[in-house]
C-alpha atoms as a PDB file:
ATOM      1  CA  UNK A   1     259.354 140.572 155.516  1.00  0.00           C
ATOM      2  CA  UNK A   2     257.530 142.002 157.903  1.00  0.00           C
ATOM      3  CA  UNK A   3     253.646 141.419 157.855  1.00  0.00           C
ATOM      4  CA  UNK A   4     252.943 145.223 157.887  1.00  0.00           C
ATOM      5  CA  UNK A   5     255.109 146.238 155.432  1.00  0.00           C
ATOM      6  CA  UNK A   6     254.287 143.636 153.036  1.00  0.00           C
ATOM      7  CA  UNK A   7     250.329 144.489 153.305  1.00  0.00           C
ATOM      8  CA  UNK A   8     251.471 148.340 152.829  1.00  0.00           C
ATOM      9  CA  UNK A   9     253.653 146.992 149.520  1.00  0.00           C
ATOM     10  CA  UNK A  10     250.445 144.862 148.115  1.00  0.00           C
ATOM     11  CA  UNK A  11     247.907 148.080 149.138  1.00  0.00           C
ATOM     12  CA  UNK A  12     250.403 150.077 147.409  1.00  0.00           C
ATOM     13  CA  UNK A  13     249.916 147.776 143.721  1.00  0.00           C
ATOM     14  CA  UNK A  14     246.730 146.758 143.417  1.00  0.00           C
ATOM     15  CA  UNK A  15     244.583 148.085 141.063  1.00  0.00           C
ATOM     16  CA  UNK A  16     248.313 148.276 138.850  1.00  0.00           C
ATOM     17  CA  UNK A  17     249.672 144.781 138.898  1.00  0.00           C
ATOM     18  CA  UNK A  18     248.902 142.117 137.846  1.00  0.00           C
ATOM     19  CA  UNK A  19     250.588 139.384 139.852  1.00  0.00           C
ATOM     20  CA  UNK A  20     252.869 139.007 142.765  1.00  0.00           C
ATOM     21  CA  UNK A  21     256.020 136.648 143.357  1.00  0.00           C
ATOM     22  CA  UNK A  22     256.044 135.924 147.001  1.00  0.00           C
ATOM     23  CA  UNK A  23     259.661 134.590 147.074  1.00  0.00           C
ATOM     24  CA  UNK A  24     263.162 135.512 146.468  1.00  0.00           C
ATOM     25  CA  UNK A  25     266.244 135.113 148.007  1.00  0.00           C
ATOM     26  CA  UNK A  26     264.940 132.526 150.379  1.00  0.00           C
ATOM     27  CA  UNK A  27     262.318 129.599 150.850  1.00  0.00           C
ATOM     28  CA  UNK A  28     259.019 131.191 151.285  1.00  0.00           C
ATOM     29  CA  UNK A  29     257.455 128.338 153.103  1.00  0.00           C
ATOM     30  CA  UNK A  30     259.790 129.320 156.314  1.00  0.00           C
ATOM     31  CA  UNK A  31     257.237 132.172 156.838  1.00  0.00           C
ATOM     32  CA  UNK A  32     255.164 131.854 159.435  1.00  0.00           C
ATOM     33  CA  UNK A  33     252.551 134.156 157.654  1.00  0.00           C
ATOM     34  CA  UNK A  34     252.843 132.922 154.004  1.00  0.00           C
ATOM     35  CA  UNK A  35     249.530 131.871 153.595  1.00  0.00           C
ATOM     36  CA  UNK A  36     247.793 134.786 154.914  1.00  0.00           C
ATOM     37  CA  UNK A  37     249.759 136.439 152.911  1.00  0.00           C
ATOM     38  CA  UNK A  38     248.925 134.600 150.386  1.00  0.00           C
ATOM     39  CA  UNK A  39     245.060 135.017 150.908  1.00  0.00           C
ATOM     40  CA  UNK A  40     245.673 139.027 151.707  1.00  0.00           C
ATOM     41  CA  UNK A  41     246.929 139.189 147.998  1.00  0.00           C
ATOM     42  CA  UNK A  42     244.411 137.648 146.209  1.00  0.00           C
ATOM     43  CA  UNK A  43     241.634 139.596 148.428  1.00  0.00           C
ATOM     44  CA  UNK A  44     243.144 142.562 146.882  1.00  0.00           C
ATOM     45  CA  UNK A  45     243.159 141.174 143.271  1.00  0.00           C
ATOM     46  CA  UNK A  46     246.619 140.322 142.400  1.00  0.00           C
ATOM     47  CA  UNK A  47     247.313 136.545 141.197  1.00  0.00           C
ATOM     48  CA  UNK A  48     249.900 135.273 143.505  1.00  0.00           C
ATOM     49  CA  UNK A  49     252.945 132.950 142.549  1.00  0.00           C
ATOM     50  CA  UNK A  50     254.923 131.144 144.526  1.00  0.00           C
ATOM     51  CA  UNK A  51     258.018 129.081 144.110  1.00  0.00           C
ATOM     52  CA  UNK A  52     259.702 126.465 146.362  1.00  0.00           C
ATOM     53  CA  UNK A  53     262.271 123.717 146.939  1.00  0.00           C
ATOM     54  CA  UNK A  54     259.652 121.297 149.058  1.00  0.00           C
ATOM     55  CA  UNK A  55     262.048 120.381 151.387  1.00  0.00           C
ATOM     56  CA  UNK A  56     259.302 121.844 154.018  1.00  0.00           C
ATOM     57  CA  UNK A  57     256.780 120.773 152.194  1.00  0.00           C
ATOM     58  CA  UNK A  58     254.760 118.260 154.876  1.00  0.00           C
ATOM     59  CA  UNK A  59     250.935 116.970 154.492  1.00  0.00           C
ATOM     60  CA  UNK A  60     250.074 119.869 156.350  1.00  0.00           C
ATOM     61  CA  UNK A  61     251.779 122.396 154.486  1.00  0.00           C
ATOM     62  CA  UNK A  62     250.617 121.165 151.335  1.00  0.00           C
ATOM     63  CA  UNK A  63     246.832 120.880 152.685  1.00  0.00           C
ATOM     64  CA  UNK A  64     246.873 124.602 153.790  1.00  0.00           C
ATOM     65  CA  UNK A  65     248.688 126.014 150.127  1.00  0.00           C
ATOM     66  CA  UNK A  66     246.035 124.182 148.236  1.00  0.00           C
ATOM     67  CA  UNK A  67     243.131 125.582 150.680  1.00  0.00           C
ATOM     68  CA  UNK A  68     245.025 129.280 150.401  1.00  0.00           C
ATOM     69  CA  UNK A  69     243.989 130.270 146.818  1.00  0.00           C
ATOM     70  CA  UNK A  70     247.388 130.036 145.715  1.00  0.00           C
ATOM     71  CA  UNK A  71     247.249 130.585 141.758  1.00  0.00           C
ATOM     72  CA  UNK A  72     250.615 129.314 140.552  1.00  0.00           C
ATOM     73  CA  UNK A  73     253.242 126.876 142.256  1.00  0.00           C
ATOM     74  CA  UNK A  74     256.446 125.775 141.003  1.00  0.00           C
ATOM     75  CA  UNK A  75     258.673 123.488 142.607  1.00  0.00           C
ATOM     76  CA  UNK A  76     262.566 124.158 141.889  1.00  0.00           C
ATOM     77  CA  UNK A  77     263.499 120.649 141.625  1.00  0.00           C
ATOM     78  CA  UNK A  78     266.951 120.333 139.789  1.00  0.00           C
ATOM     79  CA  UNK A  79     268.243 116.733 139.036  1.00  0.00           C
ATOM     80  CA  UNK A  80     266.822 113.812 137.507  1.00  0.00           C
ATOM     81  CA  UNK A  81     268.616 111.664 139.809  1.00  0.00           C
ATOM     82  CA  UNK A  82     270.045 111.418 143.773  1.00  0.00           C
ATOM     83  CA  UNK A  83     273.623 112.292 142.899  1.00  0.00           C
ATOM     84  CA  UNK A  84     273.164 115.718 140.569  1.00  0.00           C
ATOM     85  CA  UNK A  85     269.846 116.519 142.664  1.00  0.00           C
ATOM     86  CA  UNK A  86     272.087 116.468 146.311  1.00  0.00           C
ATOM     87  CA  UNK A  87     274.744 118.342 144.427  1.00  0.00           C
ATOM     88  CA  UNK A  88     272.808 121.190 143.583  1.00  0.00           C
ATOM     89  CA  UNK A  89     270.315 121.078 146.434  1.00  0.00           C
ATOM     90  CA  UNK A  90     272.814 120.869 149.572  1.00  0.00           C
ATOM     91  CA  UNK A  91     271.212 119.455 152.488  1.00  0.00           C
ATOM     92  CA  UNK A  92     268.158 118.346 150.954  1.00  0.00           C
ATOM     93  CA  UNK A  93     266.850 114.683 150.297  1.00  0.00           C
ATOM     94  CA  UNK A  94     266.527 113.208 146.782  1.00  0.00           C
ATOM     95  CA  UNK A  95     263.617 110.948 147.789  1.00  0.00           C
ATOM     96  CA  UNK A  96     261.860 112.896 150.781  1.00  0.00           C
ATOM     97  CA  UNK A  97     261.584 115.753 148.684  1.00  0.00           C
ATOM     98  CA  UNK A  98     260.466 114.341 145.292  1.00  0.00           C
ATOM     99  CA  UNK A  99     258.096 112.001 147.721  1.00  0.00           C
ATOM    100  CA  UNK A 100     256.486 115.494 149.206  1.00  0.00           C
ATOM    101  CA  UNK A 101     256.264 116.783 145.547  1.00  0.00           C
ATOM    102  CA  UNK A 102     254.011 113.676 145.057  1.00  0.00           C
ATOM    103  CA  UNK A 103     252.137 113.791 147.761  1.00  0.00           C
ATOM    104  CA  UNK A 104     250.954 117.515 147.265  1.00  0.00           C
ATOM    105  CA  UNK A 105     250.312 116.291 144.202  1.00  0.00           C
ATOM    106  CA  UNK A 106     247.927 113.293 145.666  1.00  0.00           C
ATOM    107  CA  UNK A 107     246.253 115.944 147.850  1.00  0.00           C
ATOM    108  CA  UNK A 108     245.385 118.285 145.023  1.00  0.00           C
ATOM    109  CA  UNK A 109     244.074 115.378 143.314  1.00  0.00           C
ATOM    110  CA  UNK A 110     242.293 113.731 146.327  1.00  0.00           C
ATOM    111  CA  UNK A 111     240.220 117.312 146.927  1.00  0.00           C
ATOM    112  CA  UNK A 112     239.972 117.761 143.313  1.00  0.00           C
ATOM    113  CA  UNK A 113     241.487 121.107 143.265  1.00  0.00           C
ATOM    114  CA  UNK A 114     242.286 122.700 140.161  1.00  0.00           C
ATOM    115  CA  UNK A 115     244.357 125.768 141.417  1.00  0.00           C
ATOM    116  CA  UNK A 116     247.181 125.902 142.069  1.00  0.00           C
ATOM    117  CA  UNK A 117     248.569 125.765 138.703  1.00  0.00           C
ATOM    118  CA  UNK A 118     251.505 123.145 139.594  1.00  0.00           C
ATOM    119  CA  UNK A 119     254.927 123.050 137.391  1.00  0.00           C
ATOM    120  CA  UNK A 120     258.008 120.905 138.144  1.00  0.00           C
ATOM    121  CA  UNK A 121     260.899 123.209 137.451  1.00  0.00           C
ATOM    122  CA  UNK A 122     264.249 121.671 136.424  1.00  0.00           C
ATOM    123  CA  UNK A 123     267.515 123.511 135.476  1.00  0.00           C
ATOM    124  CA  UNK A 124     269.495 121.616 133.109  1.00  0.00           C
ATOM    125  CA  UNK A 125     273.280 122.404 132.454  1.00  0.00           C
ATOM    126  CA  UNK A 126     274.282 123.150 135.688  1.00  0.00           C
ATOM    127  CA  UNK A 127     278.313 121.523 135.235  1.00  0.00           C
ATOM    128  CA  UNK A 128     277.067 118.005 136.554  1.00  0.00           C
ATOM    129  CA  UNK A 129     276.580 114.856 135.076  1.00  0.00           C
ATOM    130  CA  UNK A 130     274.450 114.961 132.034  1.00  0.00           C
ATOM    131  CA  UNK A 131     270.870 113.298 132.261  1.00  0.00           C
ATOM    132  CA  UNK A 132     270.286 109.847 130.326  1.00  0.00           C
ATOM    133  CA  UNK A 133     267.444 109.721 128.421  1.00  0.00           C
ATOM    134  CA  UNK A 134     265.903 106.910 130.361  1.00  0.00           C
ATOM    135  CA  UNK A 135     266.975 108.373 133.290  1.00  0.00           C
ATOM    136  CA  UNK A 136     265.058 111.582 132.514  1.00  0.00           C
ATOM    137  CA  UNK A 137     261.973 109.712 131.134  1.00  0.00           C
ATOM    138  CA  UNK A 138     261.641 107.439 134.343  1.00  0.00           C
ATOM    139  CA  UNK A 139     261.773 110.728 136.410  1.00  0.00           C
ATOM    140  CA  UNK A 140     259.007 112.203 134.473  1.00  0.00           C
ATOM    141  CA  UNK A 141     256.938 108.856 134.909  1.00  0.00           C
ATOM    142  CA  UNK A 142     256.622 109.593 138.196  1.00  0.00           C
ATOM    143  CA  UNK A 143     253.827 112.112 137.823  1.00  0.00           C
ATOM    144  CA  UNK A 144     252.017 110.336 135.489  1.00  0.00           C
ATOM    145  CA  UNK A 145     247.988 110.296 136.800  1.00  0.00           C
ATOM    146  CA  UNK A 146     248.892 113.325 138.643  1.00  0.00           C
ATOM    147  CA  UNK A 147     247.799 116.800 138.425  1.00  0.00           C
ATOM    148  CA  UNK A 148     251.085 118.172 137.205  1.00  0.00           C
ATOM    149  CA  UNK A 149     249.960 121.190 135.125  1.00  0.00           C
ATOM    150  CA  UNK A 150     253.658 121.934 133.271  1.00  0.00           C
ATOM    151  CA  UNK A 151     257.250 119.856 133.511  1.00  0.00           C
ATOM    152  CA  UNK A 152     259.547 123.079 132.534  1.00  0.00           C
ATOM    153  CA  UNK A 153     263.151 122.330 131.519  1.00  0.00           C
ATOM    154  CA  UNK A 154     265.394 125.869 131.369  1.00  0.00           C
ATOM    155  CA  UNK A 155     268.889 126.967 130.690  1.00  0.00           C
ATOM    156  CA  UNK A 156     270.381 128.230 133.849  1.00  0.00           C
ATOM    157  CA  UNK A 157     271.699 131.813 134.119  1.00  0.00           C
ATOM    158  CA  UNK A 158     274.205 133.866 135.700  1.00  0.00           C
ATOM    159  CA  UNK A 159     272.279 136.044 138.721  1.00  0.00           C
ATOM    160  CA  UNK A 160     273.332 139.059 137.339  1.00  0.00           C
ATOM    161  CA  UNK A 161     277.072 137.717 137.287  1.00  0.00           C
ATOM    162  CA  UNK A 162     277.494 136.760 140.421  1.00  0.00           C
ATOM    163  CA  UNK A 163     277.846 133.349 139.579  1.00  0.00           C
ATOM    164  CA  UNK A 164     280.602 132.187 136.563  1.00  0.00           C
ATOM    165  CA  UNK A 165     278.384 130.267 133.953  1.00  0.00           C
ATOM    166  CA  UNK A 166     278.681 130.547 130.225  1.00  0.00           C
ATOM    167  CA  UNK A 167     274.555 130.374 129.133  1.00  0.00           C
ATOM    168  CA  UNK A 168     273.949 127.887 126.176  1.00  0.00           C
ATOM    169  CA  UNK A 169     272.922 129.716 123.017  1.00  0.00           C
ATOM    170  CA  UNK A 170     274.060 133.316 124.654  1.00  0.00           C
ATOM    171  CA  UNK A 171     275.963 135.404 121.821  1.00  0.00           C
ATOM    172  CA  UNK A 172     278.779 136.964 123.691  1.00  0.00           C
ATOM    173  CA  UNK A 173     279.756 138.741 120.782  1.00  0.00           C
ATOM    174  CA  UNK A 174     276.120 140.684 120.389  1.00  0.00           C
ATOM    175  CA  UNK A 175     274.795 142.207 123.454  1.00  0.00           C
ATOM    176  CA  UNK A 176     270.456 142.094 122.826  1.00  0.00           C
ATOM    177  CA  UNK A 177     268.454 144.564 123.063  1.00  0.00           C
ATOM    178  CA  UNK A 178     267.476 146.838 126.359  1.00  0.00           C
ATOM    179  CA  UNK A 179     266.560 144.695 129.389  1.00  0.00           C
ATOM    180  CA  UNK A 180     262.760 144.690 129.677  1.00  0.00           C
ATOM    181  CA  UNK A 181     263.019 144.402 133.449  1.00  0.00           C
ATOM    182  CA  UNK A 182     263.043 148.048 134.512  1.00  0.00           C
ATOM    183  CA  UNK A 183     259.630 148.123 131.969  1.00  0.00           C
ATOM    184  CA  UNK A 184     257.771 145.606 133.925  1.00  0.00           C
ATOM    185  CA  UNK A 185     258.565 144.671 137.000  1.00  0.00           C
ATOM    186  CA  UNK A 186     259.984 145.579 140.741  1.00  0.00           C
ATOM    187  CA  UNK A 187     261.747 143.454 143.259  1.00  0.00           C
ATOM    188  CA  UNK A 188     261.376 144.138 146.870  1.00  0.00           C
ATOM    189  CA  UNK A 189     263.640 142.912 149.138  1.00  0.00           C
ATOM    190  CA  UNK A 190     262.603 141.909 153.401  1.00  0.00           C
ATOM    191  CA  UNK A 191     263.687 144.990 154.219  1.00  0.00           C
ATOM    192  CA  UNK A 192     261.911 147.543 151.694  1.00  0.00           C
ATOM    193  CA  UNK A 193     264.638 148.040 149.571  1.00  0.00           C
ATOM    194  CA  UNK A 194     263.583 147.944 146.083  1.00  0.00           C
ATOM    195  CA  UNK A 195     265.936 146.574 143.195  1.00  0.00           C
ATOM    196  CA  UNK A 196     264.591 146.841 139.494  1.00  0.00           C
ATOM    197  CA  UNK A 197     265.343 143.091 138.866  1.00  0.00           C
ATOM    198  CA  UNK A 198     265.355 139.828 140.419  1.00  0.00           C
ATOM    199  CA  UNK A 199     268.858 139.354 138.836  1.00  0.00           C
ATOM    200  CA  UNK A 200     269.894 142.270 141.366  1.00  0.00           C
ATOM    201  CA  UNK A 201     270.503 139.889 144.209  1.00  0.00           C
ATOM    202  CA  UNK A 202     272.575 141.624 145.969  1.00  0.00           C
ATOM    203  CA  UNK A 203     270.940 144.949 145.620  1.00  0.00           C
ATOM    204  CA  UNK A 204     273.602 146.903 143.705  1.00  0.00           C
ATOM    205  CA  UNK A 205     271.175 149.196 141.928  1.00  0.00           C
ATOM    206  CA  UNK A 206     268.953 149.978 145.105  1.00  0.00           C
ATOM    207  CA  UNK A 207     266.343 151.825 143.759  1.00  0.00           C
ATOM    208  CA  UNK A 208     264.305 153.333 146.767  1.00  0.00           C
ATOM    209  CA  UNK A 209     262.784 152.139 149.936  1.00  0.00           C
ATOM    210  CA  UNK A 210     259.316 151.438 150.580  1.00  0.00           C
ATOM    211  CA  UNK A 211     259.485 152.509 154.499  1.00  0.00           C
ATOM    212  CA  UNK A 212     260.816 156.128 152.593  1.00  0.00           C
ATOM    213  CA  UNK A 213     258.892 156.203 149.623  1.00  0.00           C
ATOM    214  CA  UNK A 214     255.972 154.609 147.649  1.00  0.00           C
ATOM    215  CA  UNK A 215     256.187 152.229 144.796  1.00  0.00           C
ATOM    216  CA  UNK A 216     254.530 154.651 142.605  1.00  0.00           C
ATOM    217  CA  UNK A 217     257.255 157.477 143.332  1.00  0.00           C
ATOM    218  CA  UNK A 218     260.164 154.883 143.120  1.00  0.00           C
ATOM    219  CA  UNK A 219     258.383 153.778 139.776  1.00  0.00           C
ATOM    220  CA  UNK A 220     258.976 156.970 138.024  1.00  0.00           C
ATOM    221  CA  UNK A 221     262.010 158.701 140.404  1.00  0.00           C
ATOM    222  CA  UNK A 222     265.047 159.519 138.635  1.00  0.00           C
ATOM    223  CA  UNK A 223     266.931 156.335 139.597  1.00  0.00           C
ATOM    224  CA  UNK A 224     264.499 154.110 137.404  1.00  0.00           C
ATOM    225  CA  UNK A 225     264.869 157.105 134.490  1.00  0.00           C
ATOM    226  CA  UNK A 226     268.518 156.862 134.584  1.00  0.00           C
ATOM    227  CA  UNK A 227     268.203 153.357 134.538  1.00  0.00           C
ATOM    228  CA  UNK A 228     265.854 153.047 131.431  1.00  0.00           C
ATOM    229  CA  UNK A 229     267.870 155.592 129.345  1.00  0.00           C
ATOM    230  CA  UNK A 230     271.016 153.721 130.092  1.00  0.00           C
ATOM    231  CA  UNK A 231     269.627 150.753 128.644  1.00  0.00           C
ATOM    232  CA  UNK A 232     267.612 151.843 125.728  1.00  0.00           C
ATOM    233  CA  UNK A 233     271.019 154.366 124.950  1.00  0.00           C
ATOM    234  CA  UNK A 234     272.675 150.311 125.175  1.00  0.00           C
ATOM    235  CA  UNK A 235     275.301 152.302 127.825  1.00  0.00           C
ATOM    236  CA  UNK A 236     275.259 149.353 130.249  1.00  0.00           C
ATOM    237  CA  UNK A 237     278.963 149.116 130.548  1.00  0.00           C
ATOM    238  CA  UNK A 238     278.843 151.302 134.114  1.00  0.00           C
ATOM    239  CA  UNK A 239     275.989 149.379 135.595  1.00  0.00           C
ATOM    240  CA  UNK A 240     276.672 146.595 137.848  1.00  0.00           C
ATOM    241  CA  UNK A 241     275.492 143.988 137.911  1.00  0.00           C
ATOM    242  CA  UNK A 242     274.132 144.489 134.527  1.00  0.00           C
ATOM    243  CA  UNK A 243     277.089 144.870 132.980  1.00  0.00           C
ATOM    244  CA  UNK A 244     277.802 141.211 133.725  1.00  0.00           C
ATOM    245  CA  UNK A 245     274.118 140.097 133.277  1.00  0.00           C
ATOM    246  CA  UNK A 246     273.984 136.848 130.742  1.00  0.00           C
ATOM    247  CA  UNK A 247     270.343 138.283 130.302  1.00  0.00           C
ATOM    248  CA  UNK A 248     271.839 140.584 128.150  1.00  0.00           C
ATOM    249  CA  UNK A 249     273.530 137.696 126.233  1.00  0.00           C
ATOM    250  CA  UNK A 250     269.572 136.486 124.696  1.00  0.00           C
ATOM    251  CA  UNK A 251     268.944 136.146 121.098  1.00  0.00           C
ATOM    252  CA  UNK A 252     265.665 138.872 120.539  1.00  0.00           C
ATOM    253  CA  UNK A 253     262.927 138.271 118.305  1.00  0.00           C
ATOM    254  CA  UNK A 254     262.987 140.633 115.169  1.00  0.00           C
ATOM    255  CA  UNK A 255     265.296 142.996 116.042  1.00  0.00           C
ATOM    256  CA  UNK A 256     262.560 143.780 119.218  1.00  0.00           C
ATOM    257  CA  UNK A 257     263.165 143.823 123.042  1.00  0.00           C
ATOM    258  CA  UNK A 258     262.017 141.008 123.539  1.00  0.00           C
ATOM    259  CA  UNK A 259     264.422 137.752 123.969  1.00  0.00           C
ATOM    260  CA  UNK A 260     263.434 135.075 121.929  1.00  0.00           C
ATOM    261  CA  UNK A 261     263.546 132.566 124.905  1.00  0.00           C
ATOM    262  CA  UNK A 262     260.300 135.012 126.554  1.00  0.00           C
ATOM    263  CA  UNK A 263     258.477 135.550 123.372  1.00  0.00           C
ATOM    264  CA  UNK A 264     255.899 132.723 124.367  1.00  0.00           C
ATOM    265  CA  UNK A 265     255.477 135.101 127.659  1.00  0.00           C
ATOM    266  CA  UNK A 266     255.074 138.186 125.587  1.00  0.00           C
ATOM    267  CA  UNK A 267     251.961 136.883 123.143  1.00  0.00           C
ATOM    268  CA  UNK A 268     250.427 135.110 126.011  1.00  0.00           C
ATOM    269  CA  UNK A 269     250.013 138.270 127.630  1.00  0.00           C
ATOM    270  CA  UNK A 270     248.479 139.922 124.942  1.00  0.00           C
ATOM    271  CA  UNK A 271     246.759 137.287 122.730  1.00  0.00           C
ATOM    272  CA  UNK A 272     245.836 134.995 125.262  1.00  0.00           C
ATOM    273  CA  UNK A 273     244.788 137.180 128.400  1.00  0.00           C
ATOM    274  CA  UNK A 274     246.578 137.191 131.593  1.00  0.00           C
ATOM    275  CA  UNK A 275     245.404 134.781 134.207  1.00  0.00           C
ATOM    276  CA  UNK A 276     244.491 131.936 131.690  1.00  0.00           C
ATOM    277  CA  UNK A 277     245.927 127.971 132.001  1.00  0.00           C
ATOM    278  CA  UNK A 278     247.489 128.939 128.771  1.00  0.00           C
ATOM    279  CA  UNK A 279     248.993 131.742 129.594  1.00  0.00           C
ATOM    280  CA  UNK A 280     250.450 130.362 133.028  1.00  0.00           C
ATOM    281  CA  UNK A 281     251.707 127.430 131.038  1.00  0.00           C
ATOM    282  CA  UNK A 282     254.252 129.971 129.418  1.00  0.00           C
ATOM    283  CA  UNK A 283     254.546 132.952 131.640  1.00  0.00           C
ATOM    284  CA  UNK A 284     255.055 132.176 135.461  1.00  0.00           C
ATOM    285  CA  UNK A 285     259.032 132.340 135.132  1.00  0.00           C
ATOM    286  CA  UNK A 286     260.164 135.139 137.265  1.00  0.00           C
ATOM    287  CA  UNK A 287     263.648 135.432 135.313  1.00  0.00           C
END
């Protein structure tokens, strides 16, 4: 994204969001103006969140994310071992890349840095080998006397359909109740074009454009209105890519909107206060 644009998408939110995802689509650390971006985001008062593969993740890389003020990090790390990791990761290094997870980990320690708020993401289920217990708990070893903040294990999901997965514990004979994405959040892509979930990754239900409009108008425009109604009517049959959305598959809680598997998310929010450990510890998924 281009610098401009991005500081006329954060000028255009703060003061009404609370937090920012600077990824999708694409490793963030390939930037060449990630950390001021970083730094521009949290002079304007949003937390900022950032999630990467560490591929790219060098000494000085790390050194410069944990001097940028960065609140929340999570490193998309999926296999216990070489042969499932290099599967799902193409191209990348089993050992160099868990060996730069550890050393940003080292650093953070070494400068006694409490932010950011470091998670080891893995996605379990993916259609490899399953993990061994020991296998698993040796992994996990690794970051013992380290400042590793959360070890998250999810499901993985479809993206929107795009990809064929069956999703563990999905009821595909029950859809849930309305997606709370067009509620909550907005995805904007490099170019401006604004998508009402991150599960839109293709851009199918475009939304708006920030270079034509501003976030507030796109917020409220007719597209997002259409959008809502559909979903609370539960007429999602005509909407692609929700229409083949495994997000739509989710248990809820109580008959409420909310799937069970982001109920954690919902009371942190609202009984623990946004910005606390706590409340990072179950709230900084972006799906």
């Amino acid at each position: 994204m281009n610098l401009d644009l991005y500081k006329q998408v954060i000028d255009e939110i703060s003061g009404y969001a609370y937090d920012v995802n600077l990824c999708h689509r694409g490793e963030s650390l390939l930037h060449p103006d990630i950390y001021g971006m970083i730094e521009y985001a949290n002079q304007k008062g949003l937390l900022t969140r950032l999630h990467t593969n560490a591929t790219l993740l060098g000494e000085k890389e790390s050194r410069k994310l944990l001097e940028s003020d960065l609140d929340l990090l999570s490193f998309s790390f999926d296999g216990y071992d070489r042969e499932t990791y290099e599967k799902v990761r193409v191209g990348a290094d089993f050992a160099e890349t868990l060996d730069n997870i550890i050393q940003f980990l080292e650093i953070k320690k070494e400068l006694k840095k409490t932010k950011p708020y470091t998670i080891v993401q893995i996605i379990e289920g993916l259609g490899f080998r399953e993990p061994d217990p020991v296998t698993k708990n040796e992994f996990r070893d690794r970051f013992r006397s380290l400042p590793l903040d959360e070890f998250y294990v999810k499901p993985p999901h479809n993206w929107g359909g795009s990809i064929s997965l069956k999703e563990k514990g999905s009821d595909s004979s029950q859809r849930c109740r309305p997606c709370t994405f067009p509620w909550y959040a907005l995805t904007v892509f490099w170019d401006g074009a604004v998508v009402p979930c991150p599960q839109d990754f293709f851009g199918e239900i475009e939304l708006g454009n920030v270079k034509q409009s501003t976030l507030r108008v796109i917020w409220n425009n007719d597209r997002m209105m259409h959008l809502r109604g559909k979903m609370i009517a539960g007429e999602y049959q005509d909407l692609k890519p929700c229409n083949s959305c495994d997000r739509l598959l989710r248990k809820t809680i109580l008959g409420s909107m909310i799937p069970k598997q982001n109920f954690t998310k919902f009371m942190s929010e609202n009984l623990l206060g946004y910005g606390s450990k706590k409340h990072f510890a179950l709230n900084y998924d972006d799906s």
